[in-house]
C-alpha atoms as a PDB file:
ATOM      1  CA  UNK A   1       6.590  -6.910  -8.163  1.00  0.00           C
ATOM      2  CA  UNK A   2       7.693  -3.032  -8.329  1.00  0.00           C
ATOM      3  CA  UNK A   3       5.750  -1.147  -9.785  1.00  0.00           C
ATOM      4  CA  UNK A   4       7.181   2.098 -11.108  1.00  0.00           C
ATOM      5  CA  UNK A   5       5.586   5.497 -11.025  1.00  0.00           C
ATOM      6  CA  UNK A   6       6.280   8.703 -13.676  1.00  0.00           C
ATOM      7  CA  UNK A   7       4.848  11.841 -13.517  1.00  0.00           C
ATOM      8  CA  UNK A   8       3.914  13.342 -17.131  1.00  0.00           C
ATOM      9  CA  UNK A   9       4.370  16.694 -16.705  1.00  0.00           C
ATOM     10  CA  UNK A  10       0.957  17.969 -18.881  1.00  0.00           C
ATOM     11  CA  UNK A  11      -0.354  14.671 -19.726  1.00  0.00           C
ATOM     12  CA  UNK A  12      -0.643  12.420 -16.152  1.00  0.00           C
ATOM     13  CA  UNK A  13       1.040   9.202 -14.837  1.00  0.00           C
ATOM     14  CA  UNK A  14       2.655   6.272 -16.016  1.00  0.00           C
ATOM     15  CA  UNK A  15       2.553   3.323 -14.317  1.00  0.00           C
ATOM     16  CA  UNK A  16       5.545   0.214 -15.290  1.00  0.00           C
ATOM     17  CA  UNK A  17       6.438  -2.962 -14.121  1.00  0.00           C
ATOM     18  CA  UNK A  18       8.738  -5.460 -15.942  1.00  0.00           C
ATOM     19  CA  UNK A  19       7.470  -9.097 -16.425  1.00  0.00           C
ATOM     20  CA  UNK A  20       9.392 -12.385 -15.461  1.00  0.00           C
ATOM     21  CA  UNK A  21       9.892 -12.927 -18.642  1.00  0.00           C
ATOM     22  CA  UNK A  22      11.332  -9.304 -19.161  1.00  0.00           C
ATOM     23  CA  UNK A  23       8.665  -8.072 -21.252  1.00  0.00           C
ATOM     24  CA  UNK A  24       8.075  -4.261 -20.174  1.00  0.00           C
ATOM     25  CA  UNK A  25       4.477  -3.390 -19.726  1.00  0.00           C
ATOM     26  CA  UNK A  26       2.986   0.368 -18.832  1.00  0.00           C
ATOM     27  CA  UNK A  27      -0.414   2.313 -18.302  1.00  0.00           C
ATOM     28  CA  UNK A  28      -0.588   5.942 -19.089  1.00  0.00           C
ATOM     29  CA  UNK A  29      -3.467   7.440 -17.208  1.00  0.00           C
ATOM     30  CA  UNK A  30      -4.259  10.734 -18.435  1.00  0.00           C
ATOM     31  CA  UNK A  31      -5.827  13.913 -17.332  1.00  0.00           C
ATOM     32  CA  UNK A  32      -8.530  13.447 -19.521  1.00  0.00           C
ATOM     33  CA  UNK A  33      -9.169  10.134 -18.078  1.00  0.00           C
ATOM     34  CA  UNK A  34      -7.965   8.052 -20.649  1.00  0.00           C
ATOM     35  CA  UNK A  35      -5.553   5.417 -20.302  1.00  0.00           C
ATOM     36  CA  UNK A  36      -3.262   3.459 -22.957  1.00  0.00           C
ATOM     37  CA  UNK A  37      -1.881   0.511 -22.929  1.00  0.00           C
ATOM     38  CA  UNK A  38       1.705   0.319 -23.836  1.00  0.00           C
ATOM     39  CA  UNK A  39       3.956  -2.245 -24.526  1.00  0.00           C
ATOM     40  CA  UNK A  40       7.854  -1.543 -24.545  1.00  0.00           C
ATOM     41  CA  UNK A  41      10.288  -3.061 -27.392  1.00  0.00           C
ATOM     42  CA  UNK A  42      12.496  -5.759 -25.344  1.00  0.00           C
ATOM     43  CA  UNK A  43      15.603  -4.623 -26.854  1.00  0.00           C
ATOM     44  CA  UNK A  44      15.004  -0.758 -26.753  1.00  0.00           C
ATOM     45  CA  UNK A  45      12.869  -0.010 -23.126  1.00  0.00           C
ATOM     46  CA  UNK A  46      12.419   3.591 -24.804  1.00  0.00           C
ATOM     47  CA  UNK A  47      10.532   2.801 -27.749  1.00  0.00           C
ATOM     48  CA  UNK A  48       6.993   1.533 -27.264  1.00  0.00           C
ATOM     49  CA  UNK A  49       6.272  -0.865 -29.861  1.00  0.00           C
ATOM     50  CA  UNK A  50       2.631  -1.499 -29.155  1.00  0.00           C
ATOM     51  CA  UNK A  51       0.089   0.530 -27.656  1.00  0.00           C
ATOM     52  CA  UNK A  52      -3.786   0.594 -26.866  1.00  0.00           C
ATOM     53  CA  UNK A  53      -5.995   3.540 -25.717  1.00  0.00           C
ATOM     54  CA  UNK A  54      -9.003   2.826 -23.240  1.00  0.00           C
ATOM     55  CA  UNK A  55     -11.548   4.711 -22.647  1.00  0.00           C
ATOM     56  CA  UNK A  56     -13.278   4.874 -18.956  1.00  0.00           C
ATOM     57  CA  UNK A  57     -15.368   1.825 -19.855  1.00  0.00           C
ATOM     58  CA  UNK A  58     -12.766  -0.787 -21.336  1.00  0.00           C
ATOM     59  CA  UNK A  59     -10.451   0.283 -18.512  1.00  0.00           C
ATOM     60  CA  UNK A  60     -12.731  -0.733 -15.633  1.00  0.00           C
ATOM     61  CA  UNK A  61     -13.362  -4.006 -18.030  1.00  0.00           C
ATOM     62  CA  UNK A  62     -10.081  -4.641 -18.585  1.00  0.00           C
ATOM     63  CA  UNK A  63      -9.770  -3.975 -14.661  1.00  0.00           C
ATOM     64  CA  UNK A  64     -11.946  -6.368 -13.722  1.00  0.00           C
ATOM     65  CA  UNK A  65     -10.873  -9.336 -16.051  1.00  0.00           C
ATOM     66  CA  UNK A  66      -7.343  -8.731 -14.488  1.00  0.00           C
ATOM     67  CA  UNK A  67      -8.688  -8.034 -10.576  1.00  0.00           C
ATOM     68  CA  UNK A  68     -11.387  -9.895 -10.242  1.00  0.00           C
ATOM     69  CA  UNK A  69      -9.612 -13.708 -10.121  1.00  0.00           C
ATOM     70  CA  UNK A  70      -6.909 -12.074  -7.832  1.00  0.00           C
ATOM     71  CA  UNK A  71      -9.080 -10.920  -5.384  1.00  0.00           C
ATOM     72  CA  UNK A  72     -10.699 -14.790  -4.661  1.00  0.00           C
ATOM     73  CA  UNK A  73      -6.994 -16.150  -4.940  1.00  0.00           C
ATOM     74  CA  UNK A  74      -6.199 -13.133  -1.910  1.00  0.00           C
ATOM     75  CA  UNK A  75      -9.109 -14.501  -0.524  1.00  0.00           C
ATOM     76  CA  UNK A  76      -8.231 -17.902  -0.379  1.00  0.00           C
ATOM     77  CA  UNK A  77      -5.045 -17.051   0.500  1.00  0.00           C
ATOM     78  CA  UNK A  78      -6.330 -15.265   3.854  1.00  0.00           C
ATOM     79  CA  UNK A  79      -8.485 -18.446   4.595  1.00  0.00           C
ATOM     80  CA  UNK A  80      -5.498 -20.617   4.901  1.00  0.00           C
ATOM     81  CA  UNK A  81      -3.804 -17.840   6.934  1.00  0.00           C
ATOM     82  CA  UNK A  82      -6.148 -16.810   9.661  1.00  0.00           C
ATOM     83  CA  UNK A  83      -8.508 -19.539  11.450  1.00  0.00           C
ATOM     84  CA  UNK A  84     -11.839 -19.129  11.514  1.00  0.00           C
ATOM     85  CA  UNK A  85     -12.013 -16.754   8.914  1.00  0.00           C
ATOM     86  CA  UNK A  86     -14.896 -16.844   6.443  1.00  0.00           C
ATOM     87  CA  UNK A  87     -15.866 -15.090   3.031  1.00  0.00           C
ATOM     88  CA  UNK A  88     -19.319 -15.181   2.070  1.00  0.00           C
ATOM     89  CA  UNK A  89     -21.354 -14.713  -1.373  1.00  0.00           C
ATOM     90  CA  UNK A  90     -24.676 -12.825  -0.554  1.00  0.00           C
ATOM     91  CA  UNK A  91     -27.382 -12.138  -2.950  1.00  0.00           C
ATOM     92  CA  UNK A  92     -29.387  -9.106  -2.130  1.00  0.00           C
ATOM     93  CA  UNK A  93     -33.006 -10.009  -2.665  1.00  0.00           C
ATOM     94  CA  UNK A  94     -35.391  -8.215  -5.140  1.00  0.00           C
ATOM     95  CA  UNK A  95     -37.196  -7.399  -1.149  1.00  0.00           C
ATOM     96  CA  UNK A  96     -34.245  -5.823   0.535  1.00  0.00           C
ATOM     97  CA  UNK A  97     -34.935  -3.542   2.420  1.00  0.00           C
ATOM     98  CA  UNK A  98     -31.378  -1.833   1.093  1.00  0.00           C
ATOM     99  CA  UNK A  99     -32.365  -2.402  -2.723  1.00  0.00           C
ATOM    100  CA  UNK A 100     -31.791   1.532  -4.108  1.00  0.00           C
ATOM    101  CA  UNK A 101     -29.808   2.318  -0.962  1.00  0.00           C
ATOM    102  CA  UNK A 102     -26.377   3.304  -0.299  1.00  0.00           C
ATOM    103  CA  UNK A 103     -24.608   0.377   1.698  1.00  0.00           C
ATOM    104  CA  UNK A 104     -23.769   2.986   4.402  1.00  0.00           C
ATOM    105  CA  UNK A 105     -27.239   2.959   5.331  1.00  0.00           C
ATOM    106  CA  UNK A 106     -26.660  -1.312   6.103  1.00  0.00           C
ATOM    107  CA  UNK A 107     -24.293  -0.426   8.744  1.00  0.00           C
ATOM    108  CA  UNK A 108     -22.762  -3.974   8.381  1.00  0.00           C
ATOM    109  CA  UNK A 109     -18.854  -3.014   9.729  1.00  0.00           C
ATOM    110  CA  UNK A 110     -21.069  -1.523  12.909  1.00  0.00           C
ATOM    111  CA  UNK A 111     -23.402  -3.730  13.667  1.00  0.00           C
ATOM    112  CA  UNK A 112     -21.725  -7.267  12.987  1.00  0.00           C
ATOM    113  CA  UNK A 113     -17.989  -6.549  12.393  1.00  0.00           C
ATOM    114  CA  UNK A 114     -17.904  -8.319   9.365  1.00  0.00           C
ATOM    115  CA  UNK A 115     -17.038  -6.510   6.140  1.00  0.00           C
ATOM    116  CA  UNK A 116     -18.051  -5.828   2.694  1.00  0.00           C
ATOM    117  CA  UNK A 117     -15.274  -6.583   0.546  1.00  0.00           C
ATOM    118  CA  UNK A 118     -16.497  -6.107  -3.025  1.00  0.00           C
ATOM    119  CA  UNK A 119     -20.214  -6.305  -4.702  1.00  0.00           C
ATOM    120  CA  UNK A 120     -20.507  -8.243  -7.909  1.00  0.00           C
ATOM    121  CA  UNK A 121     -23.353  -6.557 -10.265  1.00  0.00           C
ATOM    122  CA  UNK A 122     -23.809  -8.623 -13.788  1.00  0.00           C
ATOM    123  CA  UNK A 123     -20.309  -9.759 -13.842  1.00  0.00           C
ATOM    124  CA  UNK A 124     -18.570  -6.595 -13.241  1.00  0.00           C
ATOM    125  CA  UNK A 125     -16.673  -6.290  -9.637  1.00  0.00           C
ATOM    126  CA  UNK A 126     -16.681  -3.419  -7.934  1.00  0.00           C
ATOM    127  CA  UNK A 127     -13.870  -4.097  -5.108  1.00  0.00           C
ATOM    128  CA  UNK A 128     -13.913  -2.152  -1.682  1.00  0.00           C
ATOM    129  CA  UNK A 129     -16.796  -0.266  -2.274  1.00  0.00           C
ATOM    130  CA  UNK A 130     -17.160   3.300  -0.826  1.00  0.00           C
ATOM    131  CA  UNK A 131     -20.168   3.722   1.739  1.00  0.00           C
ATOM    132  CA  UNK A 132     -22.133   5.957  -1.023  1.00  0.00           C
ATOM    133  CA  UNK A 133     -22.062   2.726  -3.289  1.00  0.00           C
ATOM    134  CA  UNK A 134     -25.846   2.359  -3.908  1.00  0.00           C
ATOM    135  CA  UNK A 135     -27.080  -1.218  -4.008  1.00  0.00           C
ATOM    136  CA  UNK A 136     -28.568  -3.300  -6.657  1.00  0.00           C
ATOM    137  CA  UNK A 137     -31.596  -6.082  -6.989  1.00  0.00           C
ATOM    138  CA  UNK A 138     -29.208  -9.179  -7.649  1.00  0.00           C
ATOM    139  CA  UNK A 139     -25.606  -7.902  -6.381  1.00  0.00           C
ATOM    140  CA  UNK A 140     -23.409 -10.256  -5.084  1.00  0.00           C
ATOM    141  CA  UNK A 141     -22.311  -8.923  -1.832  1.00  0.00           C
ATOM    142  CA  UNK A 142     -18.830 -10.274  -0.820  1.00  0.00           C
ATOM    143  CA  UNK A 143     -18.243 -10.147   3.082  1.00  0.00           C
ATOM    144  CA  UNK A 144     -15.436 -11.402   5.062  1.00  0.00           C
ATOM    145  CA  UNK A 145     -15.166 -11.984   8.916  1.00  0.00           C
ATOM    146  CA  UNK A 146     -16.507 -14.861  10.963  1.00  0.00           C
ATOM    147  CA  UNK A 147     -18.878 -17.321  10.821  1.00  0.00           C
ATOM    148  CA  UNK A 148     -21.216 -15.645  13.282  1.00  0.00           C
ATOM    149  CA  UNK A 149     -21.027 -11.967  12.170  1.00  0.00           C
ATOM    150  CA  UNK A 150     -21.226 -13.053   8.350  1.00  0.00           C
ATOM    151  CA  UNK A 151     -24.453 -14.804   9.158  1.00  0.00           C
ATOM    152  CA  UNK A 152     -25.865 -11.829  10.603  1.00  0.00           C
ATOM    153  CA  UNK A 153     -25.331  -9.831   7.061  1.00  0.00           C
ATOM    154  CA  UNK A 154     -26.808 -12.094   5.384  1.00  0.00           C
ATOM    155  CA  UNK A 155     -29.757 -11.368   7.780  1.00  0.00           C
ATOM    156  CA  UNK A 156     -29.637  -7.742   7.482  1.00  0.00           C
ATOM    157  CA  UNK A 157     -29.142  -7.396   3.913  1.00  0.00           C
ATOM    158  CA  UNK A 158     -32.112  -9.538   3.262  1.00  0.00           C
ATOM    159  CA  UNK A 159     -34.389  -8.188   6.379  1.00  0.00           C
ATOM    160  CA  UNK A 160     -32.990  -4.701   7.283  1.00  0.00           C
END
C-alpha cells in the first residue's frame, strides 16, 4: 500500500492512500494536534466530499480500533515465519514489584532478550512502548521472543 505524504505549508501533513476499491482516503495532522478525517470524491480526487475532525483522544481511539487487530494478525504472521518464536499475554499483578514504574526499570530486553511489544491498559493498546512508559495494576504486557526468555518476564514482571 503507498502511502503518500504532503507537507501543508502553515497547517501540517497529509497523509493518502487510495483503496482497492479506489476510494481515496486522507489524514490531516495539524500543528495544533488535531487531525481530520477526509474522504475524497471518486470522480474529482480534489474535492473532499466528507470530512471528520479528531481531537487527541478519538484519534488514539480511532488508532487503536484500526491497529490493534493488525498487530495480532503481524503477530501471527511472524509465528508461522520464524520457529520457535513465541508471543505472550502477561498480566502485571496488583503486587508487582514494577506497578507505578517505568518499564525501563524491568530491564526485560537486558536481562532475558525477549521484548515488550505493546501493553494493553482497559482496552486501549499502546504499541512499542517507550522505556519511560509507566506501568499499570492490570496491563496486559505483550512480549515476544522464545519460550525460555518469555517465561522469565513473566517471572520478573510479577517478582522483580
Amino acid at each position: 500500500m503507498e502511502v503518500e505524504q504532503t507537507a501543508l505549508p502553515g497547517i501540517g501533513l497529509r497523509h493518502e492512500f487510495t483503496t482497492r476499491s479506489g476510494q481515496r482516503i486522507g489524514v490531516i495532522s495539524h500543528r495544533t494536534g488535531r487531525r481530520d478525517l477526509v474522504i475524497y470524491d471518486s470522480e474529482d480526487p480534489d474535492r473532499v466530499c466528507d470530512s471528520v475532525k479528531l481531537n487527541d483522544e478519538e484519534a488514539d481511539a480511532l488508532a487503536e480500533l484500526l491497529g490493534a487487530p493488525r498487530i495480532v494478525q503481524r503477530l501471527n504472521a511472524l509465528h508461522e515465519q520464524v520457529e520457535g518464536l513465541v508471543s505472550l499475554q502477561i498480566p502485571i499483578p496488583s503486587g508487582s514489584p514494577y506497578v507505578g514504574r517505568p518499564m525501563a526499570d524491568a530491564r526485560v530486553r537486558t536481562r532475558t532478550s525477549a521484548s515488550i511489544v505493546a501493553v494493553v491498559r482497559s482496552g486501549r493498546v499502546f504499541a512499542s512502548p517507550a522505556p519511560d512508559f509507566v506501568f499499570d495494576e492490570n496491563d496486559v504486557v505483550v512480549v515476544v521472543g522464545s519460550a525460555d526468555s518469555t517465561s522469565e518476564v513473566t517471572d520478573i514482571l510479577a517478582h522483580g
